[in-house]
N, C-alpha and C. Protein backbone atom coordinates (compact mmCIF):
# COMPACT_ATOMS: atom_id res chain seq x y z
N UNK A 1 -9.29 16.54 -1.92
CA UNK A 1 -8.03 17.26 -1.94
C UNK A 1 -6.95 16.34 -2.48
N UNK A 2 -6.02 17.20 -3.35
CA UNK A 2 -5.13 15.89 -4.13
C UNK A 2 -4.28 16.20 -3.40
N UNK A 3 -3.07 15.44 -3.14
CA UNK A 3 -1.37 16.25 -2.84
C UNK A 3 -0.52 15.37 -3.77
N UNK A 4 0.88 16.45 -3.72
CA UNK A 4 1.59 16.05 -4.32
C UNK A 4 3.06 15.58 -3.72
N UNK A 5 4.13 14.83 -4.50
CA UNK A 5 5.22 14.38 -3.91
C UNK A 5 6.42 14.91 -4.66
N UNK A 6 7.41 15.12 -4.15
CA UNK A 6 8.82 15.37 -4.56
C UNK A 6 9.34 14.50 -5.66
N UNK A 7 9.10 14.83 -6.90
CA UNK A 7 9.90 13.40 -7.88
C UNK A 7 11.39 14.28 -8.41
N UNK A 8 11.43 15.37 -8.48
CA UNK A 8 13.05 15.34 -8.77
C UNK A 8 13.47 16.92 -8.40
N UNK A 9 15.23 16.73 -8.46
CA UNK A 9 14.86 18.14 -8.14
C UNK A 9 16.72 18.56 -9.34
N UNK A 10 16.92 19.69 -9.49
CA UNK A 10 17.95 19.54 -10.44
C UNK A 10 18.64 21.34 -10.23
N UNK A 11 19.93 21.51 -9.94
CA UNK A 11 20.59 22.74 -10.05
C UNK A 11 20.55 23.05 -11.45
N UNK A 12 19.67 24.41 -12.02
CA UNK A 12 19.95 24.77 -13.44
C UNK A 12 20.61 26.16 -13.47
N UNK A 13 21.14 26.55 -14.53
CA UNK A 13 21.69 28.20 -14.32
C UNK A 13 20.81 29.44 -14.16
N UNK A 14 19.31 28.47 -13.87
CA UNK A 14 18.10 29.50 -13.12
C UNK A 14 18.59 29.48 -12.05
N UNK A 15 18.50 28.85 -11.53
CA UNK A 15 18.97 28.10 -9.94
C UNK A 15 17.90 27.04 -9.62
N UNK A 16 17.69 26.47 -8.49
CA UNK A 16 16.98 25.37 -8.51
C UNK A 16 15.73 24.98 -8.81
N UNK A 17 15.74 23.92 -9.27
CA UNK A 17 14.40 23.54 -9.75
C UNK A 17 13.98 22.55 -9.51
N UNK A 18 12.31 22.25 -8.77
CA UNK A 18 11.93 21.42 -8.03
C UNK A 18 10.72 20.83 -8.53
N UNK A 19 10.59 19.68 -9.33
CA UNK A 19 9.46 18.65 -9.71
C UNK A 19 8.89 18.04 -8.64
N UNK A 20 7.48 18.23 -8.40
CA UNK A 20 6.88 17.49 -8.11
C UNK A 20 5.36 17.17 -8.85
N UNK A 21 5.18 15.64 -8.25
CA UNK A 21 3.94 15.23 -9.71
C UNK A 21 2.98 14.65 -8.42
N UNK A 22 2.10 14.02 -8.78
CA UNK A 22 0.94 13.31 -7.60
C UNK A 22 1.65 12.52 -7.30
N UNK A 23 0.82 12.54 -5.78
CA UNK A 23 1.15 11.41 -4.84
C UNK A 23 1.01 9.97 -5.10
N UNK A 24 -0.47 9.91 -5.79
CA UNK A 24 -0.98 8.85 -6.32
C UNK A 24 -0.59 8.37 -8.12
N UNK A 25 0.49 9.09 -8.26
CA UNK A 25 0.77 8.67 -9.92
C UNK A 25 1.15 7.28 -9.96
N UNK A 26 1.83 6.50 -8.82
CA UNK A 26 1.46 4.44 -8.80
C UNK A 26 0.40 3.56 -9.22
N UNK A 27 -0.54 4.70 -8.44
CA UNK A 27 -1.53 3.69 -8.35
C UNK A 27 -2.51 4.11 -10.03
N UNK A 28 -2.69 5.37 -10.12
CA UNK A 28 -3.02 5.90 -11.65
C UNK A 28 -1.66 6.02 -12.22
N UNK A 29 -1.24 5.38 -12.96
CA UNK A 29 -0.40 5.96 -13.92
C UNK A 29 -0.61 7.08 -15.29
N UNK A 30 -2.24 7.37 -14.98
CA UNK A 30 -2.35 7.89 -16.05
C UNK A 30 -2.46 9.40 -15.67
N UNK A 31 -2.04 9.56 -14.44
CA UNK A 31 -1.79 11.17 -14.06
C UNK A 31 -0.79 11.51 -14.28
N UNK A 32 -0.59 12.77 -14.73
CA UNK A 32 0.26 13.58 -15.32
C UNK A 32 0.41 14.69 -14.70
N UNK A 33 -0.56 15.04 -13.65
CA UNK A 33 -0.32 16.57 -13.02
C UNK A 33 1.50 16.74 -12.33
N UNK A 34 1.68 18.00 -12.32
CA UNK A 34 2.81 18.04 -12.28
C UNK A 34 2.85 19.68 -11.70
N UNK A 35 3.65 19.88 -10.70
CA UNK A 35 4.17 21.45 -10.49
C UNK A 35 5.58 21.47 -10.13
N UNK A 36 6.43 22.77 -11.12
CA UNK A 36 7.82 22.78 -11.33
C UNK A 36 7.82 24.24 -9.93
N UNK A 37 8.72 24.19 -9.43
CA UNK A 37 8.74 25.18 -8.44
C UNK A 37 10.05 25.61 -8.77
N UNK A 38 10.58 27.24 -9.37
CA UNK A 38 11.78 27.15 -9.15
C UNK A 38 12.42 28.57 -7.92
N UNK A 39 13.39 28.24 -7.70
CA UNK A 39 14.00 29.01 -6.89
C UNK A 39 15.42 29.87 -7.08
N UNK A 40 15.37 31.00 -7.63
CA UNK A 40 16.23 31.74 -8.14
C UNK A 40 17.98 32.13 -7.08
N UNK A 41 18.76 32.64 -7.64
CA UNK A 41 19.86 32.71 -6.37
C UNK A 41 19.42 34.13 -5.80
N UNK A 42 18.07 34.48 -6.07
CA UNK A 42 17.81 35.79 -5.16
C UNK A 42 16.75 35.29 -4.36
N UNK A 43 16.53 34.29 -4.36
CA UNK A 43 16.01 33.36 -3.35
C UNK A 43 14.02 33.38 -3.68
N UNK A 44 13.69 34.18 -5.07
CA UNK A 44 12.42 34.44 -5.30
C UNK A 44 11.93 32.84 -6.18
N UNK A 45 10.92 32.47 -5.75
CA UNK A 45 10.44 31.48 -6.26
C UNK A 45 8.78 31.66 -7.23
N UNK A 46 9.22 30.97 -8.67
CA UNK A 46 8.10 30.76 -9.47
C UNK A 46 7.58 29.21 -9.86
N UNK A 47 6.23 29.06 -9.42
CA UNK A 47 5.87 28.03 -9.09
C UNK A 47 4.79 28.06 -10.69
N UNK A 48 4.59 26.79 -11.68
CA UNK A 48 4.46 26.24 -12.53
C UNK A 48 3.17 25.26 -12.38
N UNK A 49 2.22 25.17 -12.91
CA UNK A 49 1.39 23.60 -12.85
C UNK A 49 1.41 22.93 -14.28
N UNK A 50 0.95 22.03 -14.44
CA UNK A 50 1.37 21.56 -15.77
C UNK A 50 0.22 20.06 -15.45
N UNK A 51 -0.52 19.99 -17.04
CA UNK A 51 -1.54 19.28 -17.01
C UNK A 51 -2.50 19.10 -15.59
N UNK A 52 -3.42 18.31 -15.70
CA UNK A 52 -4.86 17.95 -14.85
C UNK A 52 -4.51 16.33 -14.41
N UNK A 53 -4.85 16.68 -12.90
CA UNK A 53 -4.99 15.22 -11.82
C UNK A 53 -6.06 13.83 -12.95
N UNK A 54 -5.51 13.08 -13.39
CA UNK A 54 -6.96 12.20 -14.46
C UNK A 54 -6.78 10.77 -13.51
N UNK A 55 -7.53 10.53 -12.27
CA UNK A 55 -7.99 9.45 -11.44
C UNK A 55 -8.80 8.40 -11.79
N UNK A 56 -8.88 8.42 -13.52
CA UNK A 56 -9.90 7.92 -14.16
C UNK A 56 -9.89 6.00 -14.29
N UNK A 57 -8.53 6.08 -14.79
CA UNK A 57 -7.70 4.52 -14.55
C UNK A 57 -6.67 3.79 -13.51
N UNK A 58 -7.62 3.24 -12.72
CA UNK A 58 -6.08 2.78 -11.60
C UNK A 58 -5.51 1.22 -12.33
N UNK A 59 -3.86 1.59 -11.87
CA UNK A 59 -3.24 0.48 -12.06
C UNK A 59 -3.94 -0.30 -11.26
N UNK A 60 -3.67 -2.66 -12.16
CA UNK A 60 -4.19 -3.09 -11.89
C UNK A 60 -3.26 -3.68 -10.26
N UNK A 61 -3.98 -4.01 -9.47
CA UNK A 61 -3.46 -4.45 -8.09
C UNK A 61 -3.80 -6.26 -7.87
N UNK A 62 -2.68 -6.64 -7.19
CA UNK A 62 -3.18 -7.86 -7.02
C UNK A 62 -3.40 -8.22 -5.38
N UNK A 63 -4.34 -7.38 -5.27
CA UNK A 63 -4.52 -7.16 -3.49
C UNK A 63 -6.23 -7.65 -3.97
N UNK A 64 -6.73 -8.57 -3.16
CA UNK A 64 -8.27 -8.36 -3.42
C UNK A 64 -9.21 -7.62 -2.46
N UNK A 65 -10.35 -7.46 -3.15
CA UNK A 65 -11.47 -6.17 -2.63
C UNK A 65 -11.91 -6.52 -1.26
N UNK A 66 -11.88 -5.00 -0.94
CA UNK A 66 -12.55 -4.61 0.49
C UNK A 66 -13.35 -5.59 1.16
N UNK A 67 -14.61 -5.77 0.24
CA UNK A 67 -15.38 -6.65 1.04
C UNK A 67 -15.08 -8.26 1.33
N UNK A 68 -13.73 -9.18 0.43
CA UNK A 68 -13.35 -10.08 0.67
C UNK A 68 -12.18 -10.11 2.06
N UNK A 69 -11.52 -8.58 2.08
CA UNK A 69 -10.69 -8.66 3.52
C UNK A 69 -11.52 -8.66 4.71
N UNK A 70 -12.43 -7.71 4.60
CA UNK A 70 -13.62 -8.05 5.51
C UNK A 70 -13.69 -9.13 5.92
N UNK A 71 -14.38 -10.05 4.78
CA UNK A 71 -14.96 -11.52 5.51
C UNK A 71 -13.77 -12.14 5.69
N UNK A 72 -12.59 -11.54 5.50
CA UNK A 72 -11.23 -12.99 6.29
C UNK A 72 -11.05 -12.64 7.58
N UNK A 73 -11.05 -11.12 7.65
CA UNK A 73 -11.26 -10.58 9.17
C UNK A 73 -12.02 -11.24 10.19
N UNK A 74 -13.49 -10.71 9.85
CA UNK A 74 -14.41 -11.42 10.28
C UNK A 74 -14.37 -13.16 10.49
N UNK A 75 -13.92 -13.91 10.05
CA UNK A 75 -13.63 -15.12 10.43
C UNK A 75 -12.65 -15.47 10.84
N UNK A 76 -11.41 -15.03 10.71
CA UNK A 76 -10.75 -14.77 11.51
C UNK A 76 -10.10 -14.62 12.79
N UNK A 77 -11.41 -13.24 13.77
CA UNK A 77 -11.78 -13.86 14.44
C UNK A 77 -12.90 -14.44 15.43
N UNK A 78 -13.69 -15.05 14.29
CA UNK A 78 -14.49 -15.97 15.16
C UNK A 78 -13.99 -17.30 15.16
N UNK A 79 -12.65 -17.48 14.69
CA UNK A 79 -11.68 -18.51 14.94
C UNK A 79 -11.87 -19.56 13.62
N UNK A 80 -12.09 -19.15 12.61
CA UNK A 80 -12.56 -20.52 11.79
C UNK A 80 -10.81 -20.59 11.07
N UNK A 81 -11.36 -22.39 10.82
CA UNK A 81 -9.94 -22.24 9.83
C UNK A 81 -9.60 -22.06 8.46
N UNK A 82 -8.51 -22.45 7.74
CA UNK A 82 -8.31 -21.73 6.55
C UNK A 82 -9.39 -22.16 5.48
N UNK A 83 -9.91 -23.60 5.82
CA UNK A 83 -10.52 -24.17 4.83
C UNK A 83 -12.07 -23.24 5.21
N UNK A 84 -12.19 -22.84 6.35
CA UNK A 84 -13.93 -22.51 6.76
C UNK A 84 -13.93 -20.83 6.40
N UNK A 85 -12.87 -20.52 6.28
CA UNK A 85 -12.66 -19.36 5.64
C UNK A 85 -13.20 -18.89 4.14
N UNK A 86 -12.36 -20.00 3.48
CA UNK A 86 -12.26 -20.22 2.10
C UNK A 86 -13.75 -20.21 1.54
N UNK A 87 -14.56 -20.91 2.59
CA UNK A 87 -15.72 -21.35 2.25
C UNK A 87 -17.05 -19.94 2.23
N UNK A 88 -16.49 -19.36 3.31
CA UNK A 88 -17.41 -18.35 3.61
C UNK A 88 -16.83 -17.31 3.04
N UNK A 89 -15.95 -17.25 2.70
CA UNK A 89 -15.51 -16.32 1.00
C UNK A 89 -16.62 -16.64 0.00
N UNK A 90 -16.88 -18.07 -0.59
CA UNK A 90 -17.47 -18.37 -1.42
C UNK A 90 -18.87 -17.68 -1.12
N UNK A 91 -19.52 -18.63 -0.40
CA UNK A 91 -20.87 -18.38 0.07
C UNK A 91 -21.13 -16.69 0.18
N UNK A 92 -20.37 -16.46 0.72
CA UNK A 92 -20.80 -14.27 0.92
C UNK A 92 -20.70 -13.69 0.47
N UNK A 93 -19.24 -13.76 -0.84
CA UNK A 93 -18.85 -12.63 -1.86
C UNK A 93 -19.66 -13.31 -3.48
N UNK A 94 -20.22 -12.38 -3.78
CA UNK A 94 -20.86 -12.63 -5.56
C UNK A 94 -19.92 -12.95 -6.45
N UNK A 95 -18.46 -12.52 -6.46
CA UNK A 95 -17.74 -12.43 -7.61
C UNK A 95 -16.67 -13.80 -7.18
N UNK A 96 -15.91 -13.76 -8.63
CA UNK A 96 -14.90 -14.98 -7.63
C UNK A 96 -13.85 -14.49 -7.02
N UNK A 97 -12.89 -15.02 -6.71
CA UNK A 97 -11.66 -14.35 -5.98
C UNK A 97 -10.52 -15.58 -6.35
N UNK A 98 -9.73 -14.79 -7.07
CA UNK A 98 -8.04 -15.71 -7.39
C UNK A 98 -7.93 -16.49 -6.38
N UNK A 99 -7.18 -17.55 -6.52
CA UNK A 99 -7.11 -18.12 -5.17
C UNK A 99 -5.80 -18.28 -4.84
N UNK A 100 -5.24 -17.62 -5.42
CA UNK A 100 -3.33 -17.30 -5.07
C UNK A 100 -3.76 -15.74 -4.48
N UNK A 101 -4.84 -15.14 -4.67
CA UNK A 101 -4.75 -14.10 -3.78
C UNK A 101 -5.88 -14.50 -2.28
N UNK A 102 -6.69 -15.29 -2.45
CA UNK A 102 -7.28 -15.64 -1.12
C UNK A 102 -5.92 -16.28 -0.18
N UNK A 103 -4.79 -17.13 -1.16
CA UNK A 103 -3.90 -17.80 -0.02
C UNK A 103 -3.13 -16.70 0.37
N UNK A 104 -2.77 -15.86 -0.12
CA UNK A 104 -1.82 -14.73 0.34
C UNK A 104 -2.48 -14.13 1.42
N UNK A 105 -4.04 -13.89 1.20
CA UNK A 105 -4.71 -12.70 2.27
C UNK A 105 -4.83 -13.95 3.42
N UNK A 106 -4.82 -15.00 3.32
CA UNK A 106 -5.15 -16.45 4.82
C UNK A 106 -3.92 -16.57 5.12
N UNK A 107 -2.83 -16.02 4.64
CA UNK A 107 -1.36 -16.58 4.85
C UNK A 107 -0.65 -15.54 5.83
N UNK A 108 -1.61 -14.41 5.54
CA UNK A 108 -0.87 -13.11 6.49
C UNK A 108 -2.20 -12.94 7.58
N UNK A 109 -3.38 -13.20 7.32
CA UNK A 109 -4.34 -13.17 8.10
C UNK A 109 -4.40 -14.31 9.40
N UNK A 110 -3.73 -15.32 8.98
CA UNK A 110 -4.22 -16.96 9.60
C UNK A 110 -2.83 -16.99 10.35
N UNK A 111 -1.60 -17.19 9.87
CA UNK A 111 -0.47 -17.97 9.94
C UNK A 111 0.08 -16.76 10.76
N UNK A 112 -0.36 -15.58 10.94
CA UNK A 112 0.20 -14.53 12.10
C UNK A 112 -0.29 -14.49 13.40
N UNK A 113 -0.72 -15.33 13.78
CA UNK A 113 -1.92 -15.31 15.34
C UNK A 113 -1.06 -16.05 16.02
N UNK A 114 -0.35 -15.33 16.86
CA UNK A 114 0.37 -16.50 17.99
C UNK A 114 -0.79 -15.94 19.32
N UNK A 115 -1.62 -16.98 19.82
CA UNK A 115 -1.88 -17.01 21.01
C UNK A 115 -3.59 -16.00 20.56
N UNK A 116 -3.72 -15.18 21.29
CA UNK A 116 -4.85 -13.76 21.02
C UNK A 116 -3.94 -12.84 20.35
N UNK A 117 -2.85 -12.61 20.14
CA UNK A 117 -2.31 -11.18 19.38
C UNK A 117 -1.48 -11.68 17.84
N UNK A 118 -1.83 -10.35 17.66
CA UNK A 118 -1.32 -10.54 15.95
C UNK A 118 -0.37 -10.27 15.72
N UNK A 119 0.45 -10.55 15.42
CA UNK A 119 2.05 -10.12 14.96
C UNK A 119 2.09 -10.51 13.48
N UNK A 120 2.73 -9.05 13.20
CA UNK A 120 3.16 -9.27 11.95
C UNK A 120 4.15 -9.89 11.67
N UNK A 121 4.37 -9.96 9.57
CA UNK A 121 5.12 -11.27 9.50
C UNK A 121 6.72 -10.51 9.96
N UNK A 122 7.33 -9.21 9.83
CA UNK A 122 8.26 -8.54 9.91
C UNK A 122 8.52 -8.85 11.58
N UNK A 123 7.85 -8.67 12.39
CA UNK A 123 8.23 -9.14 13.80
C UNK A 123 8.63 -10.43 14.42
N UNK A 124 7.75 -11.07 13.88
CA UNK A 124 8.28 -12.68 13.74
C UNK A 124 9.61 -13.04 14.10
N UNK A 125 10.40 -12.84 13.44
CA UNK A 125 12.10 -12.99 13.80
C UNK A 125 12.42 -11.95 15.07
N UNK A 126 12.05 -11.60 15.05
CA UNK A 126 12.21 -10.84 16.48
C UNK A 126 11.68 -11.86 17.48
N UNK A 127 10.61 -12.57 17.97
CA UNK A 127 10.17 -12.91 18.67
C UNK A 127 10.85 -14.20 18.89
N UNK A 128 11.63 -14.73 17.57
CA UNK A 128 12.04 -16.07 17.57
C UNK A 128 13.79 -15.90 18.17
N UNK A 129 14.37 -14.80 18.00
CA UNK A 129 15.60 -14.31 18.69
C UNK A 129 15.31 -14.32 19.94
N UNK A 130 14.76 -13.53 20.51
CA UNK A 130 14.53 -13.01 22.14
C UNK A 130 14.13 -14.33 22.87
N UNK A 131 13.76 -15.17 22.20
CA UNK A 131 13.38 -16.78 23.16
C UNK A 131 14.74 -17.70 23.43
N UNK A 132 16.02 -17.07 22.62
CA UNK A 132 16.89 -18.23 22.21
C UNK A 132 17.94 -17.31 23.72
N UNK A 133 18.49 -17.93 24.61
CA UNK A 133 19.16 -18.05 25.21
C UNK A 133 20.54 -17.65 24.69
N UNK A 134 21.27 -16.79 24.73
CA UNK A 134 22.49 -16.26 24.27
C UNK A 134 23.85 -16.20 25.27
N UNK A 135 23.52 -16.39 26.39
CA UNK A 135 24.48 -16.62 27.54
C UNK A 135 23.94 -17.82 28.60
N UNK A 136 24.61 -18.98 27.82
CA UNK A 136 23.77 -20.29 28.29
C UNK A 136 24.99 -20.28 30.12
């Protein structure tokens, strides 16, 4: 099932008119599907499709594959460190992996563990406020 998102919407002397294209047109840029919905001042609406969903090419991402988040997970936590990580990346995955994207995925994976719980990096400053004494 595809869906779609709100990309524009515009008062014409039809009366309104409402673009929306795929949800996923980021990640494919090469989709084009599109439905115009308009809405008359007698309040009757004619709804439009325009070209086919094409999922064929995804933009390129610099997030690496499933099975490499896996194994950072997985070690993770069986507690290893960044370097024993690194390693059992090598050894388990066939392909190689950037290694400005292995430090990014050990940097949010590793460097967020206070104690047993994970905090993200967005909470962080939160946690570092609420310790500081404000009415000494």
């Amino acid at each position: 099932m595809q869906s779609v998102s709100q990309f524009r919407s515009q008062q014409t002397s039809s009366g309104l008119k409402l673009t929306y294209c795929c949800s996923l047109y980021e990640k494919y840029p090469g989709c084009d599907f599109q439905i115009q919905a308009t809405i008359d001042d007698l309040k009757q609406i004619s709804v439009n499709t325009f070209k086919q969903h094409n999922h064929d090419d995804r933009a390129a991402s610099s997030r690496v594959t499933s099975p490499v988040r896996e194994i950072v997970k997985e070690s993770v936590a069986r507690k290893l460190t960044k370097s024993q990580i690194r390693l059992t990346v090598q050894n388990e995955h066939s392909e190689a992996v950037p290694s400005s994207q292995l430090t990014s995925l050990l940097t949010v994976s590793v460097d967020c563990i206070i104690g047993h719980y994970l905090v993200l990096p967005f909470i962080r400053p939160m946690i570092f406020w609420t310790s500081i004494d404000l009415h000494p």
